[in-house]
N, C-alpha and C. Protein backbone atom coordinates (compact mmCIF):
# COMPACT_ATOMS: atom_id res chain seq x y z
N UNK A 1 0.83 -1.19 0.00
CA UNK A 1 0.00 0.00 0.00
C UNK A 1 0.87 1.25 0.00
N UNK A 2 0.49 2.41 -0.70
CA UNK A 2 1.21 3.52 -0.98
C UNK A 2 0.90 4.09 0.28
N UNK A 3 1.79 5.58 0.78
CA UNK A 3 1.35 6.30 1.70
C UNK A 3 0.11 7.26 0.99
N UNK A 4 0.20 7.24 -0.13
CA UNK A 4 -0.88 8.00 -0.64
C UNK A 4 -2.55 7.88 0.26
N UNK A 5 -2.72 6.31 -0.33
CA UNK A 5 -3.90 5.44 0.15
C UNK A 5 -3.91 5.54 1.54
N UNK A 6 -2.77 5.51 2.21
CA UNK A 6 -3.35 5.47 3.85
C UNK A 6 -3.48 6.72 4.39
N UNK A 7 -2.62 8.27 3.70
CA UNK A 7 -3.02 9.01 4.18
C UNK A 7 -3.82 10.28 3.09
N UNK A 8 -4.64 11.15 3.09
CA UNK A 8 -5.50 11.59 2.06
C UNK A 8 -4.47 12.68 2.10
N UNK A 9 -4.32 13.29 0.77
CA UNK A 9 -3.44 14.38 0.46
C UNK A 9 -3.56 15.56 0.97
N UNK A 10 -5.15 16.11 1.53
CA UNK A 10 -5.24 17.33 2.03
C UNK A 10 -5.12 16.85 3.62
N UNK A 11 -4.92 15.97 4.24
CA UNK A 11 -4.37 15.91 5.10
C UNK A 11 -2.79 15.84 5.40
N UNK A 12 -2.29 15.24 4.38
CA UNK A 12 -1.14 15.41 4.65
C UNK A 12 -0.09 16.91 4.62
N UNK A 13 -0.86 17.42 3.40
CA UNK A 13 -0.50 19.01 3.44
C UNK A 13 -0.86 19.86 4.76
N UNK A 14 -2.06 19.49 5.59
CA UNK A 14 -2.22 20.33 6.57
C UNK A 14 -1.34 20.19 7.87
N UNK A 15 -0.57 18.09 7.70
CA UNK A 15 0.08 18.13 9.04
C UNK A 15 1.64 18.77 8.19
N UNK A 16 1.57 19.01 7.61
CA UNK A 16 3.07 20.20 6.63
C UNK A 16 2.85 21.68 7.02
N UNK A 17 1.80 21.73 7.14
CA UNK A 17 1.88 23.69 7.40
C UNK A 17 1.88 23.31 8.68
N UNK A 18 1.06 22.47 9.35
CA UNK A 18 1.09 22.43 11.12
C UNK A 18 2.22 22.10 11.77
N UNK A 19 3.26 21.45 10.76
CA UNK A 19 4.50 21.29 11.25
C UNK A 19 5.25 22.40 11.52
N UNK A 20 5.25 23.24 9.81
CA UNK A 20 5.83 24.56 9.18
C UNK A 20 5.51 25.96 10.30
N UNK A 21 4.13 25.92 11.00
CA UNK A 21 3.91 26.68 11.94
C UNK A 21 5.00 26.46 13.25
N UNK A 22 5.08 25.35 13.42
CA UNK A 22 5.59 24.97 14.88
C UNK A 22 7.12 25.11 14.57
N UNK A 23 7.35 25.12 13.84
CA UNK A 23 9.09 24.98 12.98
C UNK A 23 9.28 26.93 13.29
N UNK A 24 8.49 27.34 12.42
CA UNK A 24 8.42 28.95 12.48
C UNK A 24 8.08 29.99 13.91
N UNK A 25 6.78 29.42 14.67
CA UNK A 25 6.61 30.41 15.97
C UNK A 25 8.51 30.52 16.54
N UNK A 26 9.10 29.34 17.12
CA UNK A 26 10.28 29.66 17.88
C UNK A 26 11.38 30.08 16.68
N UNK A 27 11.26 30.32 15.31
CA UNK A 27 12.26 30.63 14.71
C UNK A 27 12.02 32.40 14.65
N UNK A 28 10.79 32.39 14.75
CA UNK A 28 10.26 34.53 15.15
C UNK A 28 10.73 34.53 15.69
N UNK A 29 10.30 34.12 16.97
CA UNK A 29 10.23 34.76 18.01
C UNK A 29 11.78 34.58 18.40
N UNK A 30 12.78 33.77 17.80
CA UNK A 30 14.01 34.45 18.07
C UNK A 30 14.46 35.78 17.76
N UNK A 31 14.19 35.86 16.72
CA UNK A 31 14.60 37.45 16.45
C UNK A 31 14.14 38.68 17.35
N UNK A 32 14.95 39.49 17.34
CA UNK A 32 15.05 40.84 17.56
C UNK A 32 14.19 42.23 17.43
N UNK A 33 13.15 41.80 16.24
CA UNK A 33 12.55 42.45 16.16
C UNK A 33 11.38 42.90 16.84
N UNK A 34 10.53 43.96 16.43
CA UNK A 34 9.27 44.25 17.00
C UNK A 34 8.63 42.93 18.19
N UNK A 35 8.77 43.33 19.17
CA UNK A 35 7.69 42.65 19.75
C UNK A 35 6.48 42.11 19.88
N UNK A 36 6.10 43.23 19.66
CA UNK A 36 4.18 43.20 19.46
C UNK A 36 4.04 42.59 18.43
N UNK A 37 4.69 42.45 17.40
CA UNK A 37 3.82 42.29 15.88
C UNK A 37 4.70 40.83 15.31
N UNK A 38 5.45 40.02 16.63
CA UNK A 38 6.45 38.62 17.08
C UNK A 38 5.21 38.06 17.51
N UNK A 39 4.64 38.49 18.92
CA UNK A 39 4.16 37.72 19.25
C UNK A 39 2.37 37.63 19.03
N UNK A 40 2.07 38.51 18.75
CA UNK A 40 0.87 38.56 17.65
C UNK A 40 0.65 37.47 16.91
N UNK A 41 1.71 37.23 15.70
CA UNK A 41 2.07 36.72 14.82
C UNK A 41 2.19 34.86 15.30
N UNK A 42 2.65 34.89 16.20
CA UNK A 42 3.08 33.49 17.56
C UNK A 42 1.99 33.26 17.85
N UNK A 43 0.81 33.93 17.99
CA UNK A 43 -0.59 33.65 18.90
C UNK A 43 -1.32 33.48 17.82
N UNK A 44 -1.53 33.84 16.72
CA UNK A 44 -1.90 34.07 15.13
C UNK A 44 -1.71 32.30 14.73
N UNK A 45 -0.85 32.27 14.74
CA UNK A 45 -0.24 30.72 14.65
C UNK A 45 -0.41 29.72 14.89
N UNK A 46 -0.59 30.00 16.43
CA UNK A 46 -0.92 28.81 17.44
C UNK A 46 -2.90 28.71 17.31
N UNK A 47 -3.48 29.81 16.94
CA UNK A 47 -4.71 29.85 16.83
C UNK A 47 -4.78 29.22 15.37
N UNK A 48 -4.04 29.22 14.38
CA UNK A 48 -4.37 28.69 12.83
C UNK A 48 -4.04 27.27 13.26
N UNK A 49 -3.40 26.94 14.14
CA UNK A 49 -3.18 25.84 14.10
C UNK A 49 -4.26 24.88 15.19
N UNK A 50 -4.94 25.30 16.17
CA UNK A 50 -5.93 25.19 16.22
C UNK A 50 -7.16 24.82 15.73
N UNK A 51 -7.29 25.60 14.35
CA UNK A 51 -8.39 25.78 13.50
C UNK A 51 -8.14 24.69 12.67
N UNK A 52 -7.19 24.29 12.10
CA UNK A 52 -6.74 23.42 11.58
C UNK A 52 -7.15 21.59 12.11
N UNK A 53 -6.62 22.31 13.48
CA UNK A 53 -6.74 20.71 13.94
C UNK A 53 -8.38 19.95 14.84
N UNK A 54 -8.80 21.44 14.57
CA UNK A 54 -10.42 21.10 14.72
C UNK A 54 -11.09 20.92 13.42
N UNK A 55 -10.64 21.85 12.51
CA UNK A 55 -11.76 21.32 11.14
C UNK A 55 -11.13 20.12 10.36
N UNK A 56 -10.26 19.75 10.81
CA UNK A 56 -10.04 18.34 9.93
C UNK A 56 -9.31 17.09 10.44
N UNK A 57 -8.94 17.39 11.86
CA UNK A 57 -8.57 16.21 12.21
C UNK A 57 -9.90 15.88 13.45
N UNK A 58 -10.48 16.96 13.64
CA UNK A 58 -11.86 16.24 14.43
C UNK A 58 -12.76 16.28 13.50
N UNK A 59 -12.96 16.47 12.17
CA UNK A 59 -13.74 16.28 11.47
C UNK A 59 -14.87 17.60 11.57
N UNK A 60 -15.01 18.67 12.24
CA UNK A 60 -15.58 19.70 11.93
C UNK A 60 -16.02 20.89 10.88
N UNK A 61 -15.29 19.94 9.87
CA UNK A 61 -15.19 20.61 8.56
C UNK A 61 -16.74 20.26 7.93
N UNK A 62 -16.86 19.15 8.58
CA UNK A 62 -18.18 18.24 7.82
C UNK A 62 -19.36 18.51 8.48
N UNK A 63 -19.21 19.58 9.63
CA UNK A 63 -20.24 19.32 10.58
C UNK A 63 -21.16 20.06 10.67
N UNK A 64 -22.81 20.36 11.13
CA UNK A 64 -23.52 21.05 10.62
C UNK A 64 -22.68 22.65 10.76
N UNK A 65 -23.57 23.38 10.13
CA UNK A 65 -23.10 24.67 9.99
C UNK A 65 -22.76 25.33 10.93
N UNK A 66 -24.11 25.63 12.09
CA UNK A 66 -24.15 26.22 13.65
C UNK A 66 -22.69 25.73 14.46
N UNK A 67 -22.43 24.52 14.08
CA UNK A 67 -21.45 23.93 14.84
C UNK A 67 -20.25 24.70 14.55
N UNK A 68 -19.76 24.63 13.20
CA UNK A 68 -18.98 25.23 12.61
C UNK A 68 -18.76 26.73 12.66
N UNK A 69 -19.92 27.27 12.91
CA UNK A 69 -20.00 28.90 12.87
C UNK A 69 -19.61 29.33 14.38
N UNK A 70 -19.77 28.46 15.48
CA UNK A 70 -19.42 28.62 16.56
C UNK A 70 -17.84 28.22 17.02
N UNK A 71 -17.26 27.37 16.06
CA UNK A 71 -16.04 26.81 16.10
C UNK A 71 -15.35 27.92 15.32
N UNK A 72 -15.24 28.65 14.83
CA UNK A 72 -14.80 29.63 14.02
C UNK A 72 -14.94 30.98 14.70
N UNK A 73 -15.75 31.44 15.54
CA UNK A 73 -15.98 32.58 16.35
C UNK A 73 -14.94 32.33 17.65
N UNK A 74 -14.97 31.15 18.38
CA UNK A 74 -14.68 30.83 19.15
C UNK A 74 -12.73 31.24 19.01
N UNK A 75 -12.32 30.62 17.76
CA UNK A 75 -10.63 31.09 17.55
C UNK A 75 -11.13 32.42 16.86
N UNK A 76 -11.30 33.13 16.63
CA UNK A 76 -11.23 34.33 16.31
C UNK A 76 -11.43 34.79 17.95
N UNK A 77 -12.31 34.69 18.64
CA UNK A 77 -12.46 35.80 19.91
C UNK A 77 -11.16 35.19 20.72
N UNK A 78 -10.36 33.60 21.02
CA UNK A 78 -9.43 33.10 21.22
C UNK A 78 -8.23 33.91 20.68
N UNK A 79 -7.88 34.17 19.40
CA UNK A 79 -7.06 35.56 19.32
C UNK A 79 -6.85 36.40 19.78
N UNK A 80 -8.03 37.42 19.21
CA UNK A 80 -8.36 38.71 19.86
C UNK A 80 -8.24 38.68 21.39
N UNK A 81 -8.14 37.41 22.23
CA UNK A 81 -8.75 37.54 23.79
C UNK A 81 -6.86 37.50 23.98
N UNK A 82 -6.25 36.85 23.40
CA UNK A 82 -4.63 36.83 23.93
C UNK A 82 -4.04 37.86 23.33
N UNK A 83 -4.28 38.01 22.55
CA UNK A 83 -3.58 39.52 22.07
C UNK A 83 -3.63 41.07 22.82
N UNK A 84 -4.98 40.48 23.12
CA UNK A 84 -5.38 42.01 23.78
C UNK A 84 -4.58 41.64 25.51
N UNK A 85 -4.67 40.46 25.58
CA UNK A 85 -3.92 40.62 26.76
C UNK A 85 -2.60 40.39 27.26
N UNK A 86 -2.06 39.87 25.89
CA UNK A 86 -0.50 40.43 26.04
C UNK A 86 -0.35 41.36 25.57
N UNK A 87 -1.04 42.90 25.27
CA UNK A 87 -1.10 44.14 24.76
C UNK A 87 -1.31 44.67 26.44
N UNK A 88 -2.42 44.10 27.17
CA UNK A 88 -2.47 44.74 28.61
C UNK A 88 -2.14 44.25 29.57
N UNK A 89 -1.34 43.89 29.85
CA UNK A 89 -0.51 43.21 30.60
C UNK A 89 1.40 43.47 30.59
């Protein structure tokens, strides 16, 4: 059996960016630069990757809409809620 067949291609591309994220947050956030717009970017990340691993490795991609529309608000206000508070803090 190929790896093709055992694993589906848009999954395999997503555990590649979910890797590519986790490879990248600690390669920012080494640098020197801007703070705010490091770790923004780090929380940005960790929330795409999130989103990721709810709409397709729990299968939420498929799931009624309401479900989905609440899973999608939920990392968006999950952003906005750490950002704003490593902004006030």
């Amino acid at each position: 059996m190929t790896a093709q067949k055992l694993v589906p291609a848009r999954l395999l591309a997503i555990w590649f960016v979910l890797v590519s994220l986790s490879i990248l947050g600690p390669t920012l956030g080494s640098e020197g630069e801007n703070r705010t717009f490091v770790a923004a970017a780090i929380l940005a990340f960790a929330v795409v990757k999130v989103r990721f691993v709810g709409l397709d490795f729990m299968e939420l991609r498929h799931a009624p809409v309401a479900m989905r529309v609440v899973f999608e608000v939920y990392c968006l206000i999950l952003w906005v809620t750490l950002v704003s508070l490593y902004l006030l803090l």
